[in-house]
Protein backbone atom coordinates (compact mmCIF):
# COMPACT_ATOMS: atom_id res chain seq x y z
CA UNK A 1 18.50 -8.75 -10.11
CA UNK A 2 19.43 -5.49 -7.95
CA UNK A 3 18.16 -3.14 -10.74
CA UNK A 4 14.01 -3.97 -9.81
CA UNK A 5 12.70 -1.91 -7.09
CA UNK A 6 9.16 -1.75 -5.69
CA UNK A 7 7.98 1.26 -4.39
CA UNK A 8 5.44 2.14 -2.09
CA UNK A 9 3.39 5.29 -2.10
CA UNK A 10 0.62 6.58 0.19
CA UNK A 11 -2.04 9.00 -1.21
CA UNK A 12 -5.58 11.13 -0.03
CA UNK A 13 -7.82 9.50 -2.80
CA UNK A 14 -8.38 7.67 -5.25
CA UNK A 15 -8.64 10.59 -8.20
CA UNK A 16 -4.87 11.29 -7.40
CA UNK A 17 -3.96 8.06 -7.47
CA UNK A 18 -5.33 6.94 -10.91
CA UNK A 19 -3.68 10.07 -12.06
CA UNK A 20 0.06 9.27 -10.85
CA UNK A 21 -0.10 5.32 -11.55
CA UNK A 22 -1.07 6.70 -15.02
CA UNK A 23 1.10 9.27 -15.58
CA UNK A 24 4.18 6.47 -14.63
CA UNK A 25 2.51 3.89 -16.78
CA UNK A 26 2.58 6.29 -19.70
CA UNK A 27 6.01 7.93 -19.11
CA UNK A 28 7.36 4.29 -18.80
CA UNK A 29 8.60 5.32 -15.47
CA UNK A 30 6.65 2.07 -13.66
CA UNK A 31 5.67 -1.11 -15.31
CA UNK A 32 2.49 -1.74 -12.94
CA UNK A 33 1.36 0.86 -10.63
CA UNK A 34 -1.05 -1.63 -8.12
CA UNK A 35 -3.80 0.56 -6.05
CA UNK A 36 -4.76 -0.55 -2.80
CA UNK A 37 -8.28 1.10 -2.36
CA UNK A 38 -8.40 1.37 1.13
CA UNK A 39 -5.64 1.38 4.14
CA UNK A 40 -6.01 2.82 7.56
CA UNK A 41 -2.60 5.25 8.26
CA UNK A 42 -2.17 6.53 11.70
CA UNK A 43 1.10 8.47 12.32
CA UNK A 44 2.66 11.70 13.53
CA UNK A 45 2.37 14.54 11.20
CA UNK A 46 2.78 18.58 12.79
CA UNK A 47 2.71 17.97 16.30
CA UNK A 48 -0.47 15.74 16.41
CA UNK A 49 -1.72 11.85 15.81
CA UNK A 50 -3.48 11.56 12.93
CA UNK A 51 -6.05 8.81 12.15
CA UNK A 52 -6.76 8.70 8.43
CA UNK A 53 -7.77 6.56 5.24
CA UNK A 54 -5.63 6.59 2.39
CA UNK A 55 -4.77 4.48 -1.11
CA UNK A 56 -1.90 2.46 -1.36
CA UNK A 57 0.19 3.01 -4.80
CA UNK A 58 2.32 -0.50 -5.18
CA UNK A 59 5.21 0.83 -7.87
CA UNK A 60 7.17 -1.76 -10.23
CA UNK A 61 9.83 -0.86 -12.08
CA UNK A 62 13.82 -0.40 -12.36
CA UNK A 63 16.34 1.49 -10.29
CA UNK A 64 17.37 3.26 -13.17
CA UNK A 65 14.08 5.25 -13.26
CA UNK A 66 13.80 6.28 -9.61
CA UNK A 67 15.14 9.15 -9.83
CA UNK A 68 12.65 10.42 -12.66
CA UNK A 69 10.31 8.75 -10.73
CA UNK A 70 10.31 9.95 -7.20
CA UNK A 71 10.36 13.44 -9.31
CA UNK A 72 7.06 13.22 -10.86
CA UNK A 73 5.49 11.30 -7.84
CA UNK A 74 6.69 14.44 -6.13
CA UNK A 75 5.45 17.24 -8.62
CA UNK A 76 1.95 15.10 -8.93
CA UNK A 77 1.40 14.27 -5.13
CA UNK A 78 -0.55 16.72 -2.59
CA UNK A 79 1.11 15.80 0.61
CA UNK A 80 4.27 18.55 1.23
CA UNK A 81 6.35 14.90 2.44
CA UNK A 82 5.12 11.97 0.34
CA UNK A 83 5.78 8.65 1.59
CA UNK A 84 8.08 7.31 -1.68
CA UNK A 85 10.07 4.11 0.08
CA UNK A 86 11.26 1.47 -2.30
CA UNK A 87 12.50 -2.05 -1.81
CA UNK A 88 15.16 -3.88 -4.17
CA UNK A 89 13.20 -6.75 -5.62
CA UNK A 90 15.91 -9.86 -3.96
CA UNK A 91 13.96 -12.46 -6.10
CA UNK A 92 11.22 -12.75 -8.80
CA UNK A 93 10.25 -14.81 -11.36
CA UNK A 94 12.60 -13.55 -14.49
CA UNK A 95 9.67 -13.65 -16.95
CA UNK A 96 8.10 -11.31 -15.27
CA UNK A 97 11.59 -9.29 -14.38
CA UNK A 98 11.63 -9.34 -18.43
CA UNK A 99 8.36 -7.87 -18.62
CA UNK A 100 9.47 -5.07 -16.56
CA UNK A 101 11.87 -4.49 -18.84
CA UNK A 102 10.23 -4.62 -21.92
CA UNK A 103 7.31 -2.72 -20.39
CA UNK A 104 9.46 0.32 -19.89
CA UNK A 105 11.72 -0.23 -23.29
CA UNK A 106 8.51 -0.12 -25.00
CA UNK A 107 8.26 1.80 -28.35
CA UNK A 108 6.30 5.04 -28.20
């Protein structure tokens, strides 16, 4: 069970959000890439408070692809620090664990 991770991601907008959830669908890097339209971040950034909407990028997929992951979420994302912090999935329901899988085995 300790080799499914969710990931969460914060972006500007949601133009460069479609683009990396589908860029890690297609490169089998993330099974599901969830978009939350609209969250309210306020946090500490260069000496100031800042007060600002964003899209929430929910990430499934396998510890075995983080690495590749985090690299193209990287390249792809505007911020100079994105916010890539992932959670071990503890429990889930093993069909859908199998999906995972299969979802990033998948044929080309």
């Amino acid at each position: 069970m300790d080799s499914y991770v969710l990931c969460l991601v914060t972006i500007d907008n949601m133009e460069n959000a479609s683009r990396i959830a589908h860029f890690l669908v297609e490169k089998k890097l993330a099974a599901c890439v969830n978009i939350v339209p609209e969250i309210r971040s306020i946090y500490y950034w260069a000496n100031e408070i800042h007060d600002e909407s964003e899209k929430l990028l929910i990430i499934k997929t396998r510890r075995d692809r983080l690495p590749e992951m985090q690299k193209s979420v990287r390249q792809l994302h505007p911020y100079q620090v994105p916010e890539i912090i992932c959670f071990q999935i503890d429990h889930g329901l093993p069909e859908y664990l199998s999906w995972i899988d299969d979802s990033l085995c998948r044929p080309e």
